[in-house]
Protein backbone atom coordinates (compact mmCIF):
# COMPACT_ATOMS: atom_id res chain seq x y z
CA UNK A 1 60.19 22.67 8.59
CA UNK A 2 58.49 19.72 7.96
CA UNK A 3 55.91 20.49 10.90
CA UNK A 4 54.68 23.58 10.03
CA UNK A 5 53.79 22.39 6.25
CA UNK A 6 52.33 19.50 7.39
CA UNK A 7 50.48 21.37 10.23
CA UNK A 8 49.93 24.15 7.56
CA UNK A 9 48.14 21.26 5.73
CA UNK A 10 46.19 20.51 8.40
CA UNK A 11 44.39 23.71 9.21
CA UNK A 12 44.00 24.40 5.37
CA UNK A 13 42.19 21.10 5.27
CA UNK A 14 40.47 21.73 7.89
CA UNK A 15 39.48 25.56 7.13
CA UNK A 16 38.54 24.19 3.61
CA UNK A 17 36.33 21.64 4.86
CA UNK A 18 34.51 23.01 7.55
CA UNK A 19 33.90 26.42 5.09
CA UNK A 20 31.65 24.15 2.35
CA UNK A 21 27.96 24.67 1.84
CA UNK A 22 26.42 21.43 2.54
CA UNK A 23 24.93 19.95 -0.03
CA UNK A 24 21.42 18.39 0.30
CA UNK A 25 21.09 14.59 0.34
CA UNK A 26 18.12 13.04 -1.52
CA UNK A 27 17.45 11.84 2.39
CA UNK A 28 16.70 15.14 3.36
CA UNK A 29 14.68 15.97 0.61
CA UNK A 30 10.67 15.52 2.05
CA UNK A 31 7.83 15.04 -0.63
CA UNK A 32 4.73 15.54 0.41
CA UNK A 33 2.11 12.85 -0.95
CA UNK A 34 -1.15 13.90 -2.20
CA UNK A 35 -4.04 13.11 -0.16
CA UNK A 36 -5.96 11.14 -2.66
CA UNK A 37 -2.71 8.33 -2.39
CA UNK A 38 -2.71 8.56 1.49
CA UNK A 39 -6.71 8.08 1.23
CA UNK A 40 -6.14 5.12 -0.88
CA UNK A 41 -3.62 3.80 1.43
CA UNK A 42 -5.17 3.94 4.44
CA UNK A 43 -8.74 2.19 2.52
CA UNK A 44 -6.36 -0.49 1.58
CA UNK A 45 -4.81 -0.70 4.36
CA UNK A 46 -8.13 -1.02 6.35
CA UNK A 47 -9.73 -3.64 4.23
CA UNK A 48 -6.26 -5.62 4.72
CA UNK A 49 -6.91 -4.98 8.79
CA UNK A 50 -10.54 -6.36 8.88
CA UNK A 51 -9.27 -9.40 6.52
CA UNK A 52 -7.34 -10.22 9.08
CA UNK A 53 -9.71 -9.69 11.87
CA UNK A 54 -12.10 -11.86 10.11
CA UNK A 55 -9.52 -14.79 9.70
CA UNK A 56 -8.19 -14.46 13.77
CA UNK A 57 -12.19 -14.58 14.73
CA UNK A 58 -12.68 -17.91 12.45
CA UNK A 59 -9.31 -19.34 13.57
CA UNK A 60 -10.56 -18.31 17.03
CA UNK A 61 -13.74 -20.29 16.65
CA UNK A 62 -12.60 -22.74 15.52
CA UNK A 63 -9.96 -23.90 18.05
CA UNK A 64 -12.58 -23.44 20.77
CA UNK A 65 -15.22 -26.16 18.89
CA UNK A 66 -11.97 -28.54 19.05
CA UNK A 67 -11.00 -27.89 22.57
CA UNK A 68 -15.08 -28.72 22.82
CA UNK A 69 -14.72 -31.45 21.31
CA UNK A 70 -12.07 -32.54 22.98
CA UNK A 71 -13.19 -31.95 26.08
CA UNK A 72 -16.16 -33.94 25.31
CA UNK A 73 -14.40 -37.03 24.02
CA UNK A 74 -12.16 -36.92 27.57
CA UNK A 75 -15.41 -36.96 29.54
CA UNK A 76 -16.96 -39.88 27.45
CA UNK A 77 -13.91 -41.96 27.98
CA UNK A 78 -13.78 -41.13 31.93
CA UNK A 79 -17.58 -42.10 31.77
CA UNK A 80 -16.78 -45.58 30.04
CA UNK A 81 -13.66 -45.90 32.17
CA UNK A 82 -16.01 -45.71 35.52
């Protein structure tokens, strides 16, 4: 007796579950952005980009006028050394 109520429960539960609308998730939900923000984004988002380049190329120059530098202060002392 016990069997079939609790496997009575079962497929109830199961019938009941599996017959619900799904409801939708705020995850699922897609909002399109206007394209005056996306313009704005991607502007900003550019300057940000050539900021960067801008900093990398200095950086870049940089290093190399040290490793010049350095270079040239090795080959002094290897001069004085001779």
């Amino acid at each position: 007796m016990k069997r079939i109520l609790l496997g009575t429960a079962v497929v109830l539960a199961l019938l009941t579950g599996c017959t619900e609308e799904k409801k939708e998730t705020p995850a699922q939900k897609t909002e399109v952005a206007p394209v005056a923000e996306v313009k704005k984004e991607v502007e900003s988002a550019t300057k940000v980009v050539e900021e960067v380049k801008k900093e990398a190329e200095a950086a870049a120059t940089q290093v190399v006028e040290d490793v010049k530098k350095e270079d040239e202060a090795t080959e002094e002392k290897k001069e004085e050394t001779k």
